[in-house]
Protein backbone atom coordinates (compact mmCIF):
# COMPACT_ATOMS: atom_id res chain seq x y z
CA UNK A 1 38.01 -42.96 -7.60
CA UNK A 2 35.52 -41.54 -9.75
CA UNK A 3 36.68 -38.16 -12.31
CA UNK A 4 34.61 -34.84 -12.49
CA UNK A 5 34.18 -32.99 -15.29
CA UNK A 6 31.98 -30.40 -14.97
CA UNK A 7 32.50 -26.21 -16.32
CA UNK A 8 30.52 -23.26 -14.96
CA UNK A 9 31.20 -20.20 -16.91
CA UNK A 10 30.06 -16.37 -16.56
CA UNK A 11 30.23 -14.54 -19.99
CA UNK A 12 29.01 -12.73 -22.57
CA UNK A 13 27.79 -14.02 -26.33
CA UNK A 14 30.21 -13.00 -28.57
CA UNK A 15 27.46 -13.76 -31.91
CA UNK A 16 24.04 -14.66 -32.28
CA UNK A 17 23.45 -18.44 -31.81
CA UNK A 18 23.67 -20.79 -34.56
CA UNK A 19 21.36 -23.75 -34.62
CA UNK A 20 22.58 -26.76 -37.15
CA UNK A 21 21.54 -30.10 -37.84
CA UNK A 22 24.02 -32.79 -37.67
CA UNK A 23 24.65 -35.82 -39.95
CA UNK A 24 22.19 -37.75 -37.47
CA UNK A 25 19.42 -34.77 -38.11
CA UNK A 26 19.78 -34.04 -34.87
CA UNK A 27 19.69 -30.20 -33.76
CA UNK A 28 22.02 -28.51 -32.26
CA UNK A 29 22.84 -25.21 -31.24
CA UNK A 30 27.01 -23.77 -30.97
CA UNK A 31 27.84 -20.10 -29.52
CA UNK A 32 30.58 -18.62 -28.07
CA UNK A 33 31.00 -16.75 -24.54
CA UNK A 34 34.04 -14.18 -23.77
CA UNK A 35 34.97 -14.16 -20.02
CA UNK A 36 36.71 -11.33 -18.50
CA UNK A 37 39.74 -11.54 -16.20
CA UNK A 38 41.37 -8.24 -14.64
CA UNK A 39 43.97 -8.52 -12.06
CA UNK A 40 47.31 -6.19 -11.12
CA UNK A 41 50.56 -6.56 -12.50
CA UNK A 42 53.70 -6.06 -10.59
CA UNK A 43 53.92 -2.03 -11.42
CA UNK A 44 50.32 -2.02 -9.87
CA UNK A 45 48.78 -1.07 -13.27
CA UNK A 46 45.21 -2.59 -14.31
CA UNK A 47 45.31 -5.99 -17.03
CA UNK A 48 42.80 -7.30 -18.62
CA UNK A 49 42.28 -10.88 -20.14
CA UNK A 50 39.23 -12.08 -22.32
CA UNK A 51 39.13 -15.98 -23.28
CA UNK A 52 36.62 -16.98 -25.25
CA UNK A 53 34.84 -20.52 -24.74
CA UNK A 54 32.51 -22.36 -27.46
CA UNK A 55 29.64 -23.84 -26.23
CA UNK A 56 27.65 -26.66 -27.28
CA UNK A 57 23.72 -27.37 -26.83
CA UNK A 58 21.79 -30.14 -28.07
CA UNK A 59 18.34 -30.35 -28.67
CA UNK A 60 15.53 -28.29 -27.11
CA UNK A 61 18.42 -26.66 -24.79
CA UNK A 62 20.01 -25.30 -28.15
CA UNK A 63 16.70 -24.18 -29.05
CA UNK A 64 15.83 -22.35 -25.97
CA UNK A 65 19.07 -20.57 -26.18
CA UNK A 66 18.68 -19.81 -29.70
CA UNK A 67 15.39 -18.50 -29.37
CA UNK A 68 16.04 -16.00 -26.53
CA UNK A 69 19.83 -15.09 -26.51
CA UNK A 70 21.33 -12.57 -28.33
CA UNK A 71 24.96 -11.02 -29.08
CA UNK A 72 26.08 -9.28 -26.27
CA UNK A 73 23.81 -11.15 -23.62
CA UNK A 74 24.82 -12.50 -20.48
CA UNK A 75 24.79 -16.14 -19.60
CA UNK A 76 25.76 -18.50 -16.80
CA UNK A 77 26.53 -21.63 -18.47
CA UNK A 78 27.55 -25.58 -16.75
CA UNK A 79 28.28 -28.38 -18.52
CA UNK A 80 31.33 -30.58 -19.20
CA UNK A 81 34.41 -30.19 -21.34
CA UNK A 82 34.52 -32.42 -24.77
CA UNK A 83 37.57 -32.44 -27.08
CA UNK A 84 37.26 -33.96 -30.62
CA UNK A 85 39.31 -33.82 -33.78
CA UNK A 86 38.32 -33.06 -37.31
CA UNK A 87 39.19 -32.39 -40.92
CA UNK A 88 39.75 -28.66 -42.01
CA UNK A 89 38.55 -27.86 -45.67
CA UNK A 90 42.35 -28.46 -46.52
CA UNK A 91 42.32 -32.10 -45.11
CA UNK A 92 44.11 -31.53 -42.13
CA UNK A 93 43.65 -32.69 -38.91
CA UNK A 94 42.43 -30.27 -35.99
CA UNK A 95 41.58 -30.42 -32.83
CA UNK A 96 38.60 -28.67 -30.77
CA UNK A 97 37.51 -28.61 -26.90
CA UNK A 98 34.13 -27.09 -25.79
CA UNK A 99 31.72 -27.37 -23.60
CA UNK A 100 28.68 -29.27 -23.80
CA UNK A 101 25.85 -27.38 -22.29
CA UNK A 102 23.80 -29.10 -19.40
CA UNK A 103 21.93 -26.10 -18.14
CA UNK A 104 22.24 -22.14 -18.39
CA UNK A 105 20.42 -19.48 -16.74
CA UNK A 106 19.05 -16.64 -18.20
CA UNK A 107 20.56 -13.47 -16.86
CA UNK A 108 18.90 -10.16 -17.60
CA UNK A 109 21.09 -7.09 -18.71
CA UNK A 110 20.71 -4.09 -16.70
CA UNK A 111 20.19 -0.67 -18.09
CA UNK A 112 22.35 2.14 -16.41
CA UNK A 113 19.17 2.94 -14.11
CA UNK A 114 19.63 -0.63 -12.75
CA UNK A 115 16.21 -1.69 -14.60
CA UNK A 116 15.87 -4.93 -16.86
CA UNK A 117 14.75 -4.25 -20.42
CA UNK A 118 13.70 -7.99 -20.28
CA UNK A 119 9.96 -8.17 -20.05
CA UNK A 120 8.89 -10.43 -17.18
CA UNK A 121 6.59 -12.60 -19.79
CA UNK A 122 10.31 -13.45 -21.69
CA UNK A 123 12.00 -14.19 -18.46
CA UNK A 124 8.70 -16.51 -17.34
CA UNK A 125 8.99 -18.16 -20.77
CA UNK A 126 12.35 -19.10 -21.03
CA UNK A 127 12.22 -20.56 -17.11
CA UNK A 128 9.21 -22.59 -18.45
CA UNK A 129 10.81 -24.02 -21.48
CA UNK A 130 13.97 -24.82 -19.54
CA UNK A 131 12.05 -26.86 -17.28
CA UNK A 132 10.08 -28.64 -20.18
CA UNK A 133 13.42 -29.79 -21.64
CA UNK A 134 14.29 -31.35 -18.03
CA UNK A 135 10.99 -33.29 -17.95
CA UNK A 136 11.24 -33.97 -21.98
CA UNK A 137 15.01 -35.58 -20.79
CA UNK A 138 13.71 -37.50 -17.94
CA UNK A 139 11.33 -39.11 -20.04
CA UNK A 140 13.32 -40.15 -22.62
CA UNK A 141 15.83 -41.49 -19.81
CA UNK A 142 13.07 -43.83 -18.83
């Protein structure tokens, strides 16, 4: 039987994204996303849980998301979970899982008259340059 890996988050950006090169000079672009989880304890009174989730996004998907997303906005993320290890500036050994960014969508914030402070020229942009990273990928698949 074939596994599944595959995340879909709903969340926040906790910081503005950071794009880095890696050893390779490949880009790359990491964030972070808080989710929200409320739910009733025993006594009936209100809890609230935030995890927070770092996200990885190579090449012109990193960029996109760079370019466009800010602190604060929301996102809809899917892509699979990755764990590696590392070296921390003392030498030791740790250990990080993320997720590895295969698509997002762009999700406008609402003002408190229900109106998007998003112009529509942003929102057309972005949906074109996600779909010019999709044909970019195909092509370099082939």
């Amino acid at each position: 039987m074939r596994s599944f890996n595959k995340v879909m988050l709903y969340g926040n950006l906790t910081s503005d994204p950071e794009v880095k090169m890696s050893k390779n000079s490949n880009n790359f672009t990491t964030f972070s996303i808080a989710t929200n989880r409320d739910w009733k304890d025993k006594d009936g009174e209100l809890v609230s849980e935030t995890d927070f989730h770092r996200i990885v996004a190579f090449g012109r998907l990193g960029e996109v998301v760079a370019r466009y997303l800010k602190k604060g906005a929301p996102i809809l993320v899917a892509g699979r979970l990755s764990s590696r290890s590392y070296l921390n500036a003392e030498g030791e050994k740790r250990y990080a899982t993320e997720v590895v960014l295969d698509d997002f969508n762009f999700i406008p914030h609402q003002r408190s008259n229900g109106t998007s402070p998003e112009d529509e020229e942003v929102r057309e942009a972005v949906e074109a340059e996600q779909a010019e990273a999709v044909v970019e990928e195909v092509i370099a698949s082939v």
